[in-house]
Protein backbone atom coordinates (compact mmCIF):
# COMPACT_ATOMS: atom_id res chain seq x y z
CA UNK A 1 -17.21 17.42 6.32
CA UNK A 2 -17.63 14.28 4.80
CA UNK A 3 -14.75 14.38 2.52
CA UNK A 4 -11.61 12.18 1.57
CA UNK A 5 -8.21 14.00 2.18
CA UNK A 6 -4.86 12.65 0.99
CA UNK A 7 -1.86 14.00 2.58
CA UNK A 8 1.78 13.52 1.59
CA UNK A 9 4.53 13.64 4.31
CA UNK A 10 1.83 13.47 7.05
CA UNK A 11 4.93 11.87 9.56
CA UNK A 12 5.80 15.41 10.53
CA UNK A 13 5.49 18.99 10.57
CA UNK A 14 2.82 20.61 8.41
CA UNK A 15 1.37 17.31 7.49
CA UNK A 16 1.13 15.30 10.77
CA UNK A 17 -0.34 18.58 12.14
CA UNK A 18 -3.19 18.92 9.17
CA UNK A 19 -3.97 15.30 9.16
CA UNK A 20 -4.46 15.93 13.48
CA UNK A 21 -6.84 19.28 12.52
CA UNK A 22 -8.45 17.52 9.42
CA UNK A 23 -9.52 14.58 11.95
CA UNK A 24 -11.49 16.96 14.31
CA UNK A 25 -13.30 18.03 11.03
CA UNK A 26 -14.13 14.58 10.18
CA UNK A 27 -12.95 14.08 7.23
CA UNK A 28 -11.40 10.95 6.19
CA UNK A 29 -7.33 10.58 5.75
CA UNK A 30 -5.12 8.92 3.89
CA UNK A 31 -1.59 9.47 5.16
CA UNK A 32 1.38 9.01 3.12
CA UNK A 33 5.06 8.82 4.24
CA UNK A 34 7.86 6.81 4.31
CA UNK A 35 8.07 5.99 7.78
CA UNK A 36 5.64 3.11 8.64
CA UNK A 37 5.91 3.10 12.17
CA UNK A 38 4.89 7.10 12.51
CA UNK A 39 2.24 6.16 9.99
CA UNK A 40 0.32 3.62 12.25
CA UNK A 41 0.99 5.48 15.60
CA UNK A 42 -1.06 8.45 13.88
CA UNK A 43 -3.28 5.75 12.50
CA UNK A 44 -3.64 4.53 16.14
CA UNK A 45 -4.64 8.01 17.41
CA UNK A 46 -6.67 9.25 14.90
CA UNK A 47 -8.99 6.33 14.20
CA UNK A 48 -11.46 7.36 16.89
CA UNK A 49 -12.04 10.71 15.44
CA UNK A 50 -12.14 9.44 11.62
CA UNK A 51 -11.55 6.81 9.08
CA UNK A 52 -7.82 6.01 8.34
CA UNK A 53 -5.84 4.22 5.74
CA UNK A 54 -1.81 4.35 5.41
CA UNK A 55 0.46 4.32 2.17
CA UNK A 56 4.09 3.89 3.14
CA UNK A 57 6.23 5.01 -0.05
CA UNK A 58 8.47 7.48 -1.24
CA UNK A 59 6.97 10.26 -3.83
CA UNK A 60 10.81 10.53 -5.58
CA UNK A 61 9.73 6.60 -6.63
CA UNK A 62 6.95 6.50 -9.86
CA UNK A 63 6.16 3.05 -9.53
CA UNK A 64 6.04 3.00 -5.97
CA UNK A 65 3.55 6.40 -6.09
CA UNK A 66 1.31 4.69 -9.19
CA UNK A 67 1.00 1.27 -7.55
CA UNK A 68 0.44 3.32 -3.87
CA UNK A 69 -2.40 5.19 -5.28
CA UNK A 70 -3.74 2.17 -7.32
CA UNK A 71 -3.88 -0.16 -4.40
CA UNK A 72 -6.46 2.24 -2.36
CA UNK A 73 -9.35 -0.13 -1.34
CA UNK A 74 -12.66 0.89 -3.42
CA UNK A 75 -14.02 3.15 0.05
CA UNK A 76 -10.72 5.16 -0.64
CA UNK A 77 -10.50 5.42 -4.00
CA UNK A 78 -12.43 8.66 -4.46
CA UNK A 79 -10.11 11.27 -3.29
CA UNK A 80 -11.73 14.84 -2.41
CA UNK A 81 -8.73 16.63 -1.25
CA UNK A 82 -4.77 16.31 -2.63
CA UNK A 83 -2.16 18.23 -0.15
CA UNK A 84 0.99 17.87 -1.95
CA UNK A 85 2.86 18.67 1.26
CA UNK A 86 6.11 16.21 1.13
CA UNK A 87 9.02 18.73 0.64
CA UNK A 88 12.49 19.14 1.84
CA UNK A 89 15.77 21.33 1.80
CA UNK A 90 19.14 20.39 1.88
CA UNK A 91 22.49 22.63 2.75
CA UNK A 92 22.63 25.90 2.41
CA UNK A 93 25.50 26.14 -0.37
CA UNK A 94 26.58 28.80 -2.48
CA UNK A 95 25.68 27.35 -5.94
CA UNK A 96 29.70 26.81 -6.86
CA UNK A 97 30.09 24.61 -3.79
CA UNK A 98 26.84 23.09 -3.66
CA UNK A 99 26.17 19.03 -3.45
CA UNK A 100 24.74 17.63 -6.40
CA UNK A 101 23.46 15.38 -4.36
CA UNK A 102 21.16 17.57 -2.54
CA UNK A 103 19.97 19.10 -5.92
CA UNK A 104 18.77 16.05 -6.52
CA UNK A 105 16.94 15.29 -3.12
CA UNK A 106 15.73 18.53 -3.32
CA UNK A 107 14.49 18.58 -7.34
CA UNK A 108 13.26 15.03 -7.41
CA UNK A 109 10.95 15.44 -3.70
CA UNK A 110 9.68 18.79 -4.21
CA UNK A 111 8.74 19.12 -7.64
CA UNK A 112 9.16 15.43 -9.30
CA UNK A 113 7.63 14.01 -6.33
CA UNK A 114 4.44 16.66 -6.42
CA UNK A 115 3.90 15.67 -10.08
CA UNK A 116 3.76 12.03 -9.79
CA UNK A 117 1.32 11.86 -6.68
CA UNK A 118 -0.84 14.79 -8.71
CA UNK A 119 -0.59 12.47 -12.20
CA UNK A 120 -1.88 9.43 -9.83
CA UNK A 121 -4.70 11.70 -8.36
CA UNK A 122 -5.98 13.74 -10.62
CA UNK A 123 -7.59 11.89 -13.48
CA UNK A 124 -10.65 10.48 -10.59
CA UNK A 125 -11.24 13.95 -10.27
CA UNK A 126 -11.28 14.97 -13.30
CA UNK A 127 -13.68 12.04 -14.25
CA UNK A 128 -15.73 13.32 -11.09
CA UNK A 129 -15.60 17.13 -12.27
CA UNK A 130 -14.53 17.45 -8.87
CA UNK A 131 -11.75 18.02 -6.11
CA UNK A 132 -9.11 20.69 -4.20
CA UNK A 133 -5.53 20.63 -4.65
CA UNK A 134 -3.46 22.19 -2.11
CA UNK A 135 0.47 22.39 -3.02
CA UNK A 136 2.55 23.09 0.06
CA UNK A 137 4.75 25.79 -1.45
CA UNK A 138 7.02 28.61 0.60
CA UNK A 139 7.95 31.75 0.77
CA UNK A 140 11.40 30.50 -0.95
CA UNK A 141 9.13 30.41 -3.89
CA UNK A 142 8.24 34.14 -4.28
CA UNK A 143 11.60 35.54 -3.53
CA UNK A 144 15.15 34.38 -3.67
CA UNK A 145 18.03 35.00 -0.74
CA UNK A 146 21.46 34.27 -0.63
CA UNK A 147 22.48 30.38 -1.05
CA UNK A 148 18.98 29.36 -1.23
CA UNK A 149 19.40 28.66 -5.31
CA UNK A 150 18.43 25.38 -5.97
CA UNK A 151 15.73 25.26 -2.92
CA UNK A 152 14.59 28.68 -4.05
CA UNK A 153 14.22 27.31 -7.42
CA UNK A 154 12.32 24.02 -6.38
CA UNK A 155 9.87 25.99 -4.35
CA UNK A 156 9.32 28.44 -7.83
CA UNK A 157 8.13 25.75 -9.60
CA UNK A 158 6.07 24.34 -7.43
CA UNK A 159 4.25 27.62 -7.97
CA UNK A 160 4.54 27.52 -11.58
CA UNK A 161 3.10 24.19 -11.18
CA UNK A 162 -0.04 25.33 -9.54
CA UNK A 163 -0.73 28.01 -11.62
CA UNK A 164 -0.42 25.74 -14.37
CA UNK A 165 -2.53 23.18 -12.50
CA UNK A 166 -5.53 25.72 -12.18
CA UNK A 167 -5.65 26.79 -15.81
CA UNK A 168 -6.10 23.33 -16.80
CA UNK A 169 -8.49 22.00 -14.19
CA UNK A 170 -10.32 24.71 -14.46
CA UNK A 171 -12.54 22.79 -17.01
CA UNK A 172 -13.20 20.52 -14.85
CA UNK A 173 -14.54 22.85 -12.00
CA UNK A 174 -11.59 21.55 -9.46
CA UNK A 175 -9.98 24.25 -6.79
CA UNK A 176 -6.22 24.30 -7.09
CA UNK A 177 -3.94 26.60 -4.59
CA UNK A 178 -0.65 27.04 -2.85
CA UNK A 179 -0.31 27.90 0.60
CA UNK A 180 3.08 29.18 1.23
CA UNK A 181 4.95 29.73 4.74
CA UNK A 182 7.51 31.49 5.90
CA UNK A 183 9.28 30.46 9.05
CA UNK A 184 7.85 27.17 10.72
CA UNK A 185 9.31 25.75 13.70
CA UNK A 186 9.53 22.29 12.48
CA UNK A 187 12.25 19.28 11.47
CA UNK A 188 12.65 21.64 8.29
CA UNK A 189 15.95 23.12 9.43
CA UNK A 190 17.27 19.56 11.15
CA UNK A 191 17.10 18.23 7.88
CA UNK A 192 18.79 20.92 5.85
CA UNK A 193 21.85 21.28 8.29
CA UNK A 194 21.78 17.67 8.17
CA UNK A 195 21.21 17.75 12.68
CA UNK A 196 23.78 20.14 12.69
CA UNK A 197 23.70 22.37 15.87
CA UNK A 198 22.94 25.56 13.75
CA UNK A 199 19.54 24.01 12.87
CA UNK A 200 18.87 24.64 16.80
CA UNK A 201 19.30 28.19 16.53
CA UNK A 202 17.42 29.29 13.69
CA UNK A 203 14.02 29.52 15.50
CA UNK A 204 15.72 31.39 18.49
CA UNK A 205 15.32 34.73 18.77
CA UNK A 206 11.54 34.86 17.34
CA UNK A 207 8.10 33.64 17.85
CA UNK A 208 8.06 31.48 14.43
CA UNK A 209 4.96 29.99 13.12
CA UNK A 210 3.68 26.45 14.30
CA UNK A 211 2.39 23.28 12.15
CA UNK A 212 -0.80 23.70 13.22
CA UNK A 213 -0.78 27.29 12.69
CA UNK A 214 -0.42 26.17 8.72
CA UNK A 215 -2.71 23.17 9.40
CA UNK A 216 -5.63 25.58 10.34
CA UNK A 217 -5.16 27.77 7.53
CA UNK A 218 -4.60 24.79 5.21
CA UNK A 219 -8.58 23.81 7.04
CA UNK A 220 -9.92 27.30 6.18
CA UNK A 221 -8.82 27.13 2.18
CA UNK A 222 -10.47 24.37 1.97
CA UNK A 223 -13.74 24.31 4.07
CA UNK A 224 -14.47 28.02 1.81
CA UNK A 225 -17.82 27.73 -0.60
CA UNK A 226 -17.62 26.17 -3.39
CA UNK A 227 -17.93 29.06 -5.55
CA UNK A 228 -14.39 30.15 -3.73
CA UNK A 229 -10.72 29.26 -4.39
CA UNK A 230 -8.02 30.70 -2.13
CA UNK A 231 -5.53 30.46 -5.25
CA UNK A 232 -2.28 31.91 -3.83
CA UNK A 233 -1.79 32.38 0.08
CA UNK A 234 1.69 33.42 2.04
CA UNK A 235 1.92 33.43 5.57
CA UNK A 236 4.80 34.94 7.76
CA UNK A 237 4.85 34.75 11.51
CA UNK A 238 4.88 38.91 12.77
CA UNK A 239 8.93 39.22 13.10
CA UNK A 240 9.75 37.65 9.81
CA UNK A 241 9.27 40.18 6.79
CA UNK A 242 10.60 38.50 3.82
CA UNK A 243 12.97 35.87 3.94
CA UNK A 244 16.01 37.68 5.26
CA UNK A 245 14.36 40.38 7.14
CA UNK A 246 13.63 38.88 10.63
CA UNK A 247 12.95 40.67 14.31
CA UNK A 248 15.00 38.69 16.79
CA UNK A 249 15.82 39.40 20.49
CA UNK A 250 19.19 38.29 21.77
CA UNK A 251 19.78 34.71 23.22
């Protein structure tokens, strides 16, 4: 697949893993995080299998997303695929005792953060009449649990977003979709307990989904015809059954 793929957050988790399963596809990446030195030693790795180029910024900062973006040499420029997959939660607070603080991480990365590396994106494809947008939603966005509030909320709109995104793309003849996970064994809970020792138990019990179990399916949405657009997917591993309801063995 000769194609150009941009991938936010592609340090860890879901994006390190598609960037890995995009490579064996051959399509060229452009891997966006802030954490330079996990940048280049994917760089390093993956520039047998395909072409690479790196964009160290944050996706919170506007400037530093418009002049990221802007600064693509001319054989990047022309991006085929956008996976808006930078995304975080932090604490898990009733909404009286919650951190502000986190709010804000988790308002200004997940949904600010999506919309200003879109707004950068977009307009080449639109001018093309072509492209794929994949939003890296959850299964926090289709249902709400106990002192998930504000993460909950974050993960809503991302999916209001999208929806909103393929209504007026659709013009323009560009895919837009959400793939949406339940429980992945990644840093995701490391960060939200803030390396708490809770965050080690909250896989246990289970056989939870992988990163490259979401980077394959995130491959399949968009290696469909092009008269097909997976709009909306969710994806549980088998013991989880909404977002409270999970089968775990003693340990």
């Amino acid at each position: 697949m000769n194609k150009i793929a941009l991938i936010t957050g592609a340090t860890s988790g879901i994006g390190k893993a598609t960037a890995y399963e995009f490579a064996k596809h051959g399509i060229s990446l452009i891997l966006c995080g802030r954490r330079q030195e996990r940048l280049e030693a994917i760089k390093n790795e993956l520039s047998a299998t395909t072409k690479v180029y790196t964009l160290c910024f944050d996706v919170r900062n506007r400037k530093d997303v418009e002049q990221a973006i802007h600064s693509l040499p001319d054989h990047f420029k022309t991006i085929d695929i956008l996976i808006n997959n930078a995304g975080n939660a932090h604490g898990l607070d009733s909404i009286e005792t919650g951190s502000i603080d986190d709010w804000d991480a988790m308002m200004d990365i997940n949904v600010k953060g999506l919309l200003y590396v879109s707004r950068a994106v977009i307009p080449q494809m639109t001018e093309r009449q072509a492209g794929h947008i994949i939003n890296i939603g959850s299964s926090a966005g289709k249902e709400v649990y106990p002192k998930g509030n504000v993460y909950c909320g974050s993960k809503h709109a991302v999916l209001a977003i999208t929806e909103g995104m393929r209504i007026d793309l659709n013009p323009y003849g560009i895919k837009v979709g959400a793939v949406n996970p339940g429980l992945v064994e990644t840093e995701f809970s490391k960060v939200r307990f803030k390396g708490e020792k809770i965050a080690d138990t909250v896989y246990k019990g289970f056989e939870a989904l992988q990163a490259r179990d979401i980077a394959e399916i995130i491959y399949f949405v968009i290696s469909r015809p092009k008269h097909v657009n997976i709009a909306d997917l969710l994806v549980f591993p088998t013991a989880q059954a909404n977002s409270t309801t999970v089968k775990k063995t003693n340990f």
